[in-house]
Protein backbone atom coordinates (compact mmCIF):
# COMPACT_ATOMS: atom_id res chain seq x y z
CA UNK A 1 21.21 16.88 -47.13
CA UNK A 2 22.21 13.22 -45.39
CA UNK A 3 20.63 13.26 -42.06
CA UNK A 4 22.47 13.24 -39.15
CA UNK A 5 22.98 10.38 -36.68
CA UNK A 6 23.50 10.97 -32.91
CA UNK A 7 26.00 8.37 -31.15
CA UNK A 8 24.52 6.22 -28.61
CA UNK A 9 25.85 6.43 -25.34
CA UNK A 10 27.60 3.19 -24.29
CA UNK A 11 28.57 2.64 -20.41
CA UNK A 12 30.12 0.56 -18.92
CA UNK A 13 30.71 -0.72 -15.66
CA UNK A 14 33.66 0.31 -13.01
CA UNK A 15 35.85 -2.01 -11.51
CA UNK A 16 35.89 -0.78 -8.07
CA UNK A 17 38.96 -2.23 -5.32
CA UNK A 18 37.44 -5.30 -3.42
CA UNK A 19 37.32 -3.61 0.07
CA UNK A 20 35.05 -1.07 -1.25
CA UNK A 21 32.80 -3.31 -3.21
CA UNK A 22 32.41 -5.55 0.34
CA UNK A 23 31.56 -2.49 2.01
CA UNK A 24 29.14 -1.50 -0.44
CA UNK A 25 27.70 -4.70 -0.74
CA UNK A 26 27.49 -4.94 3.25
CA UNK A 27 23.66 -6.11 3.82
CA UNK A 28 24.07 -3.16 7.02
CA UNK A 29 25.45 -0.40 4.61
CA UNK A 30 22.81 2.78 4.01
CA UNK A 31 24.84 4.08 1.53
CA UNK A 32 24.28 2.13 -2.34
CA UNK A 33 26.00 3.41 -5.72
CA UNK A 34 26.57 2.12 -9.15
CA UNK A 35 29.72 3.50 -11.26
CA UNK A 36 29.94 3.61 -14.95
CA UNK A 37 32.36 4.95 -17.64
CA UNK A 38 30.58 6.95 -20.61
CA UNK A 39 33.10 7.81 -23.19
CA UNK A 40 35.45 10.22 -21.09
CA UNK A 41 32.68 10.48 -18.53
CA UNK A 42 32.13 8.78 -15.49
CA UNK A 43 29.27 8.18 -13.41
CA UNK A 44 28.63 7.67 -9.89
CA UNK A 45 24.93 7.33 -9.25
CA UNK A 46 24.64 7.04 -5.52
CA UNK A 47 21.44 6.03 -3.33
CA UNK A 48 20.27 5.34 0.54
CA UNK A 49 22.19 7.46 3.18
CA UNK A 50 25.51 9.66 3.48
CA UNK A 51 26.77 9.94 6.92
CA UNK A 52 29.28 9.79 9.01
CA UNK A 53 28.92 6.29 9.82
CA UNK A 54 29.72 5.84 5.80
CA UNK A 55 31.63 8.58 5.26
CA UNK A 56 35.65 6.79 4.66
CA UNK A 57 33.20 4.69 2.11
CA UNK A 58 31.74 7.78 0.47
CA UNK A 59 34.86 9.11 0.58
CA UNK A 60 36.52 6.16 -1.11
CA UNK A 61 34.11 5.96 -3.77
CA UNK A 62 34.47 9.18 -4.77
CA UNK A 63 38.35 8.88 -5.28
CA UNK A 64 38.01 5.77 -6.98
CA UNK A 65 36.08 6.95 -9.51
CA UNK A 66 37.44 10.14 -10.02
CA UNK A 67 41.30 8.52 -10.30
CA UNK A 68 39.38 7.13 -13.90
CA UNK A 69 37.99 10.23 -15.43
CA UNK A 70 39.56 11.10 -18.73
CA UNK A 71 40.22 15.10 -18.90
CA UNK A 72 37.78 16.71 -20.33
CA UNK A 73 35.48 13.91 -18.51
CA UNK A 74 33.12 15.37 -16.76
CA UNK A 75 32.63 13.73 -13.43
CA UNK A 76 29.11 13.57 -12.76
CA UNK A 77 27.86 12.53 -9.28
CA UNK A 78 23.91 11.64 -8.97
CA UNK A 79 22.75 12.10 -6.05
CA UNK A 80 19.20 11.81 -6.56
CA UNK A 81 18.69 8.87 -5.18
CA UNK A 82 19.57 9.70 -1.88
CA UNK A 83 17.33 9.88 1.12
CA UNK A 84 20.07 11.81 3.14
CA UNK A 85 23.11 13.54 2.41
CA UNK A 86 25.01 14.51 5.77
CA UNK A 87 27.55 17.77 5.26
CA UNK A 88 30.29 15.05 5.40
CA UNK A 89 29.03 14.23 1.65
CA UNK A 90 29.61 17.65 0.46
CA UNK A 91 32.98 18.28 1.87
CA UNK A 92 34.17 14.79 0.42
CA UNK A 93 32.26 16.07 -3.28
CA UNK A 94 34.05 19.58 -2.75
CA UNK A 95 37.39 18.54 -2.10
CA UNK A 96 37.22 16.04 -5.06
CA UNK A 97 35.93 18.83 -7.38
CA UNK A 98 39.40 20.73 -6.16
CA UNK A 99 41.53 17.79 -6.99
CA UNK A 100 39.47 17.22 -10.14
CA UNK A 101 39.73 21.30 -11.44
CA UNK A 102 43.40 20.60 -11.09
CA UNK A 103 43.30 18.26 -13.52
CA UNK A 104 41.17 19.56 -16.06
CA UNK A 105 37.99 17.84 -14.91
CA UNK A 106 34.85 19.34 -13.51
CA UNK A 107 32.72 17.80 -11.36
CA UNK A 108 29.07 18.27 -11.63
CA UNK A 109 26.51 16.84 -9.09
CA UNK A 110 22.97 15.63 -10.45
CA UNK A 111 19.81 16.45 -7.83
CA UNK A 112 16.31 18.11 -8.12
CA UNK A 113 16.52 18.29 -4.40
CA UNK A 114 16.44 22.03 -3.23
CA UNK A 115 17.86 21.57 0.07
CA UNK A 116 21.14 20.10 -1.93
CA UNK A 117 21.06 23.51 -4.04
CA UNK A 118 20.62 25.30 -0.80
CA UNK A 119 23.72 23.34 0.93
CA UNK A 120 25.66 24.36 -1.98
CA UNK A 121 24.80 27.75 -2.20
CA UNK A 122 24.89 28.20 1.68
CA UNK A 123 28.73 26.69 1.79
CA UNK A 124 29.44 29.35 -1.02
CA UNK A 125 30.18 25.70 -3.68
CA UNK A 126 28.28 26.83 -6.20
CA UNK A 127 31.43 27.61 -8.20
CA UNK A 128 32.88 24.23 -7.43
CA UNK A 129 29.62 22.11 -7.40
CA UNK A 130 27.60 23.24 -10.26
CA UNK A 131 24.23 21.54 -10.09
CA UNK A 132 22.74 19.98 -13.13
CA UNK A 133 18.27 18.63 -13.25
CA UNK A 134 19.63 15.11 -15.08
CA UNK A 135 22.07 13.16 -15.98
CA UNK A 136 21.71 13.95 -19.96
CA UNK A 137 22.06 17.34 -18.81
CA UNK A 138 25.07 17.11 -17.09
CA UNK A 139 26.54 15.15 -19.80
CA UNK A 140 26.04 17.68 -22.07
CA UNK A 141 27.04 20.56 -19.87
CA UNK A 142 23.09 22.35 -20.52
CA UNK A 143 21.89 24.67 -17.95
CA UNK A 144 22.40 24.66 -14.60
CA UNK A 145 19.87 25.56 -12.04
């Protein structure tokens, strides 16, 4: 028997528009993310604050990056590295995960926080927002919590 190989993951950068790169890369901005492309896959990996002081930001992020997932993707958000995560966040995530579902993409949001789980759960998103430990995990679509 010829043993078997896994394939590494490549990513690659997003090109994101220039307005939201400035804004991004504003020295005053709370709000930090990286985006990558894996395969089909795309990553947001966010970090600082959500509020509503960045929420058009947030919010443009989020479309930008989900306007380049390849159905199946996924399109996973990492939230992890957030200190704060105002209720603005989720209802920009939740109405993504809508336009995502309706084209054969789902969205699935990466924290070990349990106050994110008990957002989620509390706004009745589980369905829409299914919460994965890791980033391998939601690449792989393993158990959720």
């Amino acid at each position: 028997m010829s043993p078997v190989f896994a394939e590494p993951m490549y990513t690659t950068p997003l090109m994101l528009s220039t307005r939201l790169v400035y804004e991004l890369g504003d020295p005053n901005s709370t709000l930090r993310a990286t985006t990558d492309r894996m395969g089909a896959a795309v990553l947001i990996s966010a970090g600082g604050e959500i509020d509503a002081c960045n929420e058009r930001t947030w919010s443009q992020l989020v479309n930008e990056a989900a306007g380049v997932v390849i159905a199946p993707g996924p399109f996973i958000v990492d939230v992890t590295g957030l200190d704060f995560m105002a209720c603005c966040a989720f209802s920009v995530l939740a109405d993504e995960a809508h336009r995502c579902r309706d084209r054969g993409i789902e969205l699935r949001l990466v924290s070990h926080q349990p106050i994110v789980t008990r957002i989620v759960d509390a706004c009745g998103l589980n369905a829409l927002l299914p919460i994965y430990p890791t980033v391998d995990a939601a690449l792989a679509g393993a158990a959720r919590w």
